[in-house]
Each structure stands twice: as C-alpha cells, then as structure tokens.
Protein backbone atom coordinates (compact mmCIF):
# COMPACT_ATOMS: atom_id res chain seq x y z
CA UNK A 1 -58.34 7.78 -17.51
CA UNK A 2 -55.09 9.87 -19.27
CA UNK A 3 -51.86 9.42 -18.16
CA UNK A 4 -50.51 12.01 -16.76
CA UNK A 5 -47.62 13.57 -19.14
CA UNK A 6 -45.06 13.96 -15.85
CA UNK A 7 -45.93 10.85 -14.25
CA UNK A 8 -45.57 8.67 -18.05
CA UNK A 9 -42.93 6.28 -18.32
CA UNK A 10 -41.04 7.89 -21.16
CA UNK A 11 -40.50 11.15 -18.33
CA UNK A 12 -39.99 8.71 -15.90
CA UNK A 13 -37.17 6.79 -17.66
CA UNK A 14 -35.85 10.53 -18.92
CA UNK A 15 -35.51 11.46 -15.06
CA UNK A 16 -34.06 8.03 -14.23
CA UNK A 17 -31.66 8.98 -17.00
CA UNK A 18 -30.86 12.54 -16.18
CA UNK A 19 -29.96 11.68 -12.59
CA UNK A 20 -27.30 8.58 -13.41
CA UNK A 21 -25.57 11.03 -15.50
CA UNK A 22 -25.50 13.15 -12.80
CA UNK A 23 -24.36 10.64 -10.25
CA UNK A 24 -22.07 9.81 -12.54
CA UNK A 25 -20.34 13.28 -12.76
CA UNK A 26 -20.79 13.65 -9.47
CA UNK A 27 -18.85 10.05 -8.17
CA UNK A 28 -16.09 11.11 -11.08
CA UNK A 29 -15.37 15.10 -9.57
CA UNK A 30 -15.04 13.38 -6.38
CA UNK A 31 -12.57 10.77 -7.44
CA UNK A 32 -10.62 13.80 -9.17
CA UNK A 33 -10.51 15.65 -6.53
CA UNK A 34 -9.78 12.80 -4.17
CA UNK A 35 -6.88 11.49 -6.18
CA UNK A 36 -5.37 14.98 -5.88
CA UNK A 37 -5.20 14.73 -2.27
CA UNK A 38 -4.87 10.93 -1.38
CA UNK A 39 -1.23 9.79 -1.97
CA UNK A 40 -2.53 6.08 -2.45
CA UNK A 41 -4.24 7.06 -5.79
CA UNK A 42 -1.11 8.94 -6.86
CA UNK A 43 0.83 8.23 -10.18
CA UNK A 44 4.60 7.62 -8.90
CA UNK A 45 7.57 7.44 -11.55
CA UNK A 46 9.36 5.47 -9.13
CA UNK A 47 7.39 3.46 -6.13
CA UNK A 48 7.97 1.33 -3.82
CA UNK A 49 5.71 -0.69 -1.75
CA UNK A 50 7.05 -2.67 1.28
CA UNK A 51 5.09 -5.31 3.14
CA UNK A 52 7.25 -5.41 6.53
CA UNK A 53 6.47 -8.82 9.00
CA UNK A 54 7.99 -8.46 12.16
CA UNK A 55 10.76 -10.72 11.96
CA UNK A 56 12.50 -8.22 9.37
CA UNK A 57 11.14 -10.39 6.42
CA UNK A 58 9.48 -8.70 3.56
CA UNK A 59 8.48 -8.40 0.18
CA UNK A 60 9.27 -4.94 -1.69
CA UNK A 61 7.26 -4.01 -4.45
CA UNK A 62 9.67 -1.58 -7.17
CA UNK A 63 7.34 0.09 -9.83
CA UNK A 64 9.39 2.26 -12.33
CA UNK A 65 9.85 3.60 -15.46
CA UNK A 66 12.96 2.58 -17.09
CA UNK A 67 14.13 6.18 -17.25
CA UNK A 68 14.04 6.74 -13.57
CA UNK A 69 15.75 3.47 -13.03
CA UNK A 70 18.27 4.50 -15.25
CA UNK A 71 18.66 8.26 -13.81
CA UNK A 72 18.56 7.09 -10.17
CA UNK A 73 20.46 3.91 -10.34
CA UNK A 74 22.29 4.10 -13.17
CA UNK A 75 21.06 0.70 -14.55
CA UNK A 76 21.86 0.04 -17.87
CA UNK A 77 18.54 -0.61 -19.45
CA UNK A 78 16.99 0.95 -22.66
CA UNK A 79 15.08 4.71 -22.17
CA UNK A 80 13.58 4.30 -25.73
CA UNK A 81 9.52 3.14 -25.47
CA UNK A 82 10.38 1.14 -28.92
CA UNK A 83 13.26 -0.95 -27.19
CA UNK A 84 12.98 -4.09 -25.69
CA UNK A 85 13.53 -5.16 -22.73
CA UNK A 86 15.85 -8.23 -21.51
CA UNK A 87 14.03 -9.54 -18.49
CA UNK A 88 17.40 -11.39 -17.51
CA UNK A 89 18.77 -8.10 -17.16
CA UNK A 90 16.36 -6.98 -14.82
CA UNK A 91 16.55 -9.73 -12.67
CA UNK A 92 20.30 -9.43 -12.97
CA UNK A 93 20.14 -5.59 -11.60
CA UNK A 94 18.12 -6.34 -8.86
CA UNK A 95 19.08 -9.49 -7.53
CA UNK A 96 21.81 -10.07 -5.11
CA UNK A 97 22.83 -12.41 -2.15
CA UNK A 98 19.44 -12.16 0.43
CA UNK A 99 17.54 -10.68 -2.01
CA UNK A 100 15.26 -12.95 -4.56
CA UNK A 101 13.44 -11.66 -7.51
CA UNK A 102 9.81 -13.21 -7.06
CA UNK A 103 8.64 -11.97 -10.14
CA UNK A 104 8.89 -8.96 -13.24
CA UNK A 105 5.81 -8.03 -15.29
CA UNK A 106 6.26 -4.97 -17.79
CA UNK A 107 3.65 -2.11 -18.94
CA UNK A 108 3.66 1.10 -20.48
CA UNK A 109 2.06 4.63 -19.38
CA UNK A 110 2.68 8.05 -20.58
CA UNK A 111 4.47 6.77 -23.61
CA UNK A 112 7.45 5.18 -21.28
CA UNK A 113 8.12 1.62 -20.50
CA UNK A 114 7.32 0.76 -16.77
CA UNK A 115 8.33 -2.18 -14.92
CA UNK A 116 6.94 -3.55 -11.35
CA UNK A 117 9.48 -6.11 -9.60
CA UNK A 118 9.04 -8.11 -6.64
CA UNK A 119 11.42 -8.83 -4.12
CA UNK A 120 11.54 -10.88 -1.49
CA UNK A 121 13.88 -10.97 1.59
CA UNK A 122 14.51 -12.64 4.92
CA UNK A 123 15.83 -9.22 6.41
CA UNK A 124 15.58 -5.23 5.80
CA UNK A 125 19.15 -5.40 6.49
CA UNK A 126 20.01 -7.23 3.19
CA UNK A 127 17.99 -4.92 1.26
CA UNK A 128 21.71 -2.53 0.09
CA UNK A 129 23.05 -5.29 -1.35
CA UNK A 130 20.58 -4.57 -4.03
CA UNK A 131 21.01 -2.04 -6.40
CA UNK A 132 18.19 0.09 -5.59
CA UNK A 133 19.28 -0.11 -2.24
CA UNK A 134 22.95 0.27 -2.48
CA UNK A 135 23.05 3.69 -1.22
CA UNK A 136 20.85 3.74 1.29
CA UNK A 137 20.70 2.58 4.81
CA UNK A 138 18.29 0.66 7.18
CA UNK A 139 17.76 0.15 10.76
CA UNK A 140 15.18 -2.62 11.89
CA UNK A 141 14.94 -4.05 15.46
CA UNK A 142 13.57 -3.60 19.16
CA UNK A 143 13.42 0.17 20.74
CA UNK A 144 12.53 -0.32 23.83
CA UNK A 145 8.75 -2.12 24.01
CA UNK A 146 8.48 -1.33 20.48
CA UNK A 147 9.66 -2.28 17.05
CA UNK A 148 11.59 0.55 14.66
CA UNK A 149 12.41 0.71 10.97
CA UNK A 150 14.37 3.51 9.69
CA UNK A 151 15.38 4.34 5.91
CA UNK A 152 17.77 6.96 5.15
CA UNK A 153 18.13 7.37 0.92
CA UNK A 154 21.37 7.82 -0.07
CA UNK A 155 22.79 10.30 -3.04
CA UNK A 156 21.14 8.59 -6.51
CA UNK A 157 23.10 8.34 -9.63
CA UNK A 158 21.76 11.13 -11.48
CA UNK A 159 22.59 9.42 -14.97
CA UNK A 160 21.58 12.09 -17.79
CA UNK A 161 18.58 9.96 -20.02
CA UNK A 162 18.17 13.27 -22.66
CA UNK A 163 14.19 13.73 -23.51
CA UNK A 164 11.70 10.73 -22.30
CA UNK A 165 8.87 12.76 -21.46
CA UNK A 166 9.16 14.53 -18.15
CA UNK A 167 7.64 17.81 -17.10
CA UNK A 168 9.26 18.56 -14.32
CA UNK A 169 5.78 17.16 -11.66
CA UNK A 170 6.96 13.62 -11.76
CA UNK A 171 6.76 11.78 -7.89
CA UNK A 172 8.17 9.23 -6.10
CA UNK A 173 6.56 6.96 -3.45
CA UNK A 174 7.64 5.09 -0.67
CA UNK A 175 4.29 3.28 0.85
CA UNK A 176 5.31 0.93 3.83
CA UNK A 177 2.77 -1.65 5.13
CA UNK A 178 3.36 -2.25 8.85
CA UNK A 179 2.17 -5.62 10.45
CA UNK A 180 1.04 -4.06 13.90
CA UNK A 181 0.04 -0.93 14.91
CA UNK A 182 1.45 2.61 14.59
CA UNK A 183 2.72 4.55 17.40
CA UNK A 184 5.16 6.78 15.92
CA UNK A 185 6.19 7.88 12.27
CA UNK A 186 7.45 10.77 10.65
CA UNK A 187 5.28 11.15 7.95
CA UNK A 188 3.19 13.66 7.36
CA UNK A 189 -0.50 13.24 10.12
CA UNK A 190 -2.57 12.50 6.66
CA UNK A 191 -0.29 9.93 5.52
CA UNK A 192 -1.18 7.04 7.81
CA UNK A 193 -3.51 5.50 5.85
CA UNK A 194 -5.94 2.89 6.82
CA UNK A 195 -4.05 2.83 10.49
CA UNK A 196 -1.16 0.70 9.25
CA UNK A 197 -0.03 2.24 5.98
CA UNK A 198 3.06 4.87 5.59
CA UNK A 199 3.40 7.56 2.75
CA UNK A 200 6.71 9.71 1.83
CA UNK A 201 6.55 11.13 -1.30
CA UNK A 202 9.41 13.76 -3.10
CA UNK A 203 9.74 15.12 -6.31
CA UNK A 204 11.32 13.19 -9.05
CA UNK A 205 13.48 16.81 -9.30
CA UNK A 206 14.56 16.33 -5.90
CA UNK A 207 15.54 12.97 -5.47
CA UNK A 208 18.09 13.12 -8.47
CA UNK A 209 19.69 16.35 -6.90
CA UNK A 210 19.76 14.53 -3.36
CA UNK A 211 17.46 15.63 -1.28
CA UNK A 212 17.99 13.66 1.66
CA UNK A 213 15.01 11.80 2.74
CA UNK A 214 14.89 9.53 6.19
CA UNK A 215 11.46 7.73 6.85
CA UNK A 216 11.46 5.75 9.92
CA UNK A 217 8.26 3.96 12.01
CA UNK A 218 7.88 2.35 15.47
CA UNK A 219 5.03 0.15 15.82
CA UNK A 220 3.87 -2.95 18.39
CA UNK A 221 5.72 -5.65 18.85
CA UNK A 222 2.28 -7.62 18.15
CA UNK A 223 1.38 -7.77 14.26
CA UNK A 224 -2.28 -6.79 14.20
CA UNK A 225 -3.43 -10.36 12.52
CA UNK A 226 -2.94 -11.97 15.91
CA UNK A 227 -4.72 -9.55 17.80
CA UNK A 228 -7.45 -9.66 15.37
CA UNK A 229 -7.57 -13.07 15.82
CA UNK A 230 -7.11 -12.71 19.40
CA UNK A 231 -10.74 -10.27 19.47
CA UNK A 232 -12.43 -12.66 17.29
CA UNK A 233 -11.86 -15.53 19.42
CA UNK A 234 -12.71 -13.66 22.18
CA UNK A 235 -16.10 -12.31 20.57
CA UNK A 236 -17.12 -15.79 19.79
CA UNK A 237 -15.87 -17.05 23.44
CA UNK A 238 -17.98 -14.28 25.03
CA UNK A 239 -21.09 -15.33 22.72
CA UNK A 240 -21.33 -18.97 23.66
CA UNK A 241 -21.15 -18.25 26.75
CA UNK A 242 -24.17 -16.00 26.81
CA UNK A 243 -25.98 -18.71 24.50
CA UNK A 244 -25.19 -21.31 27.33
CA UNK A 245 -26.67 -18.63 29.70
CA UNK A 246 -29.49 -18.34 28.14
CA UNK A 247 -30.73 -21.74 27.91
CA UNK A 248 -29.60 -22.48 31.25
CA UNK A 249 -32.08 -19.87 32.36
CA UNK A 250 -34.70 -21.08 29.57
CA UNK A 251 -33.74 -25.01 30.47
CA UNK A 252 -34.34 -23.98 34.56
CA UNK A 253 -38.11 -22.26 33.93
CA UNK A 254 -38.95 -25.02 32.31
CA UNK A 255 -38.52 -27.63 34.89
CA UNK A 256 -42.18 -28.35 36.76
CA UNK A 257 -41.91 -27.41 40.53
CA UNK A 258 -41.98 -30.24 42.68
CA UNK A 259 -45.41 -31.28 44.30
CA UNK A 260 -45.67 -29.65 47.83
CA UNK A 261 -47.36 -32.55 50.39
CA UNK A 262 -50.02 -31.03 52.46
C-alpha cells in the first residue's frame, strides 16, 4: 500500500524541522523581551552584587569597566582597550584595612576592558574605607525585631575619560542578596526578585552628576537557610511519624484475636 505523501517521513522530519525553528524564535523574542524588563539580565557598566549574612559579613561583587572606575572613582587605571592592566594595581585600589580582595578576573565587552573583583569583609561598616566606598555611607544593625541595611552613595569623582564608547544608555546596578526574608525595601515592587534579591539601578549619566541614591532593606532577624532547614526537618519529623502510624495500625490487624473459651 502507498505511503501517504503528508504522512512520509521526509514531511514528517520537514514539520519536525519547521516547528524547532519556530520554538526557537519563539524562546529567543521572549528572552528579548524579558531581558528588557528583568533588571537581573541587564548589562550594567558598573555593578555591584552584595551577598549580606546577618552578622554584617559579606562578600561584594564590583563588575566594571575601567572607564567607569576611572570616571566614578577616579582610579588611576588605563581607559585604552589596547592597555594592560596591572592586577597589583587593582588590588591596591580596592583593598584597605577590613576589606580583602578575594579575587580579580578581567574580560572585555563592547570594545572596553571590564573587570569583576571580589571583596570580602567582616562588616558593612568597613566597606568606606575602600575606594569604591569612600564616599558613601552605611547603616547595618537591629531596628526593632528586625534587621536594617541602608546605603546612601555619595558625590562620585566625575574624572573626564574623553571617547571610550558611551552612548549616553549606560546603567549601573546595585543587586543585594539578603539572608532572610524581606519585609521592607525601597526599591521599586518588581525589583524583589526571587523573594530575597534587591535591585536599584540609575543611569551611568546620573550617577557622575550626583544623583543621590539611598537603598536601604529590613529583613528577619532569621536567615532563611535555617528556617529552611528548620521546615525540612520538620517535614521529615512529621513523615516518620505517620510511617510509625501506619504500621502500628498494620502491625495491630495483624495480631490473631485471642481464642474465646466457651
């Protein structure tokens, strides 16, 4: 018996085809359109990430171009995409006394050099003595039955760096990741991400003219790892004991009745 021409395997596999490519668009419009509007997909010229604990320890993530760095801290590093690029100088700029450079890796986008540094610190307090801190101010510490972090950004150098590139669109991010959960911020409502993650974002533009920008958080005095584990050993607490009921009651029918004397 013929094949049918729309049921052979070549139209088959065409079909099969067709609709990948069309997933494909479809998954990649999506991702467009949802990096437009999600601010962790966003392409900062200068970002930091900070990973708070709730002793005041943390570990701040800088990602920067060496331009920015220059323009808003004045650090003397090269703008030029052909330079290099002393590593002991970076280190140098953003080390100080409470504040440890954990690591510097280096990378390049948009024809400038970018650099991601991690530091690590026993308290948010230390943080100005720092040079991308030096102007700003923080606040950490009990408010009432909570915890609260504020940031206030203070005035940036605005050190001229001539033509690197910039269009005038360039952002910066501040993404804080708080250890327990979120009960006030004052972000934007769309930029508590994931129930524990902060966004402020400003113009490049803005930040070099000043702009003043405070971002401050109060959160539970209970990081959210402990009551995770807290409900998981509950869970497992609350199983087991309804596996023990069970073969109690399975155990107990299965017992023969005594005999009954007549």
């Amino acid at each position: 018996m013929p094949v049918s021409r729309s049921h052979s395997p070549s139209n088959r596999a065409a079909r099969l085809k067709w609709t990948a490519v069309v997933v494909c668009v479809v998954l990649a419009v999506a991702g467009a359109l949802l990096g437009l509007r999600s601010p962790m997909l966003h392409q900062y010229e200068y970002q930091e990430d900070v990973y708070l604990a709730l002793d005041g320890s943390a570990s701040v993530y800088i990602s920067a171009s060496l331009p920015a760095l220059v323009a808003l801290y004045g650090m003397d590093l090269p703008v030029d995409p052909a330079s290099s690029v002393d590593r002991a100088k970076i280190r140098e700029a953003f080390g100080a006394p409470g504040v440890s450079v954990a690591a510097i890796s280096l990378w390049r986008r948009s024809g400038r050099r970018f650099v991601t540094v991690r530091l690590d610190t026993g308290g948010m307090r230390s943080l100005p003595a720092a040079a991308p801190f030096s102007a700003d101010t923080f606040e950490f510490g009990p408010a009432g039955a909570r915890y609260r972090l504020v940031e206030r950004l203070g005035p940036p150098v605005n050190r001229p760096v001539g033509s690197v590139g910039w269009t005038g669109r360039e952002l910066i991010g501040f993404r804080w990741h708080i250890p327990s959960r979120v009960e006030y911020h004052n972000s934007r409502p769309e930029n508590l991400l994931r129930g524990n993650i902060l966004v402020w974002e400003q113009p490049l533009t803005s930040r070099l003219a000043g702009v003043p920008l405070q971002m401050e958080v109060e959160m539970q005095p209970q990081s959210i790892l402990h009551g995770a584990l807290w409900l998981f050993a509950t869970s497992v607490f609350s199983a087991l004991a309804v596996v023990a009921l069970i073969l109690w009651w399975v155990v107990g029918r299965g017992k023969p009745g005594r005999a009954v004397r007549t």
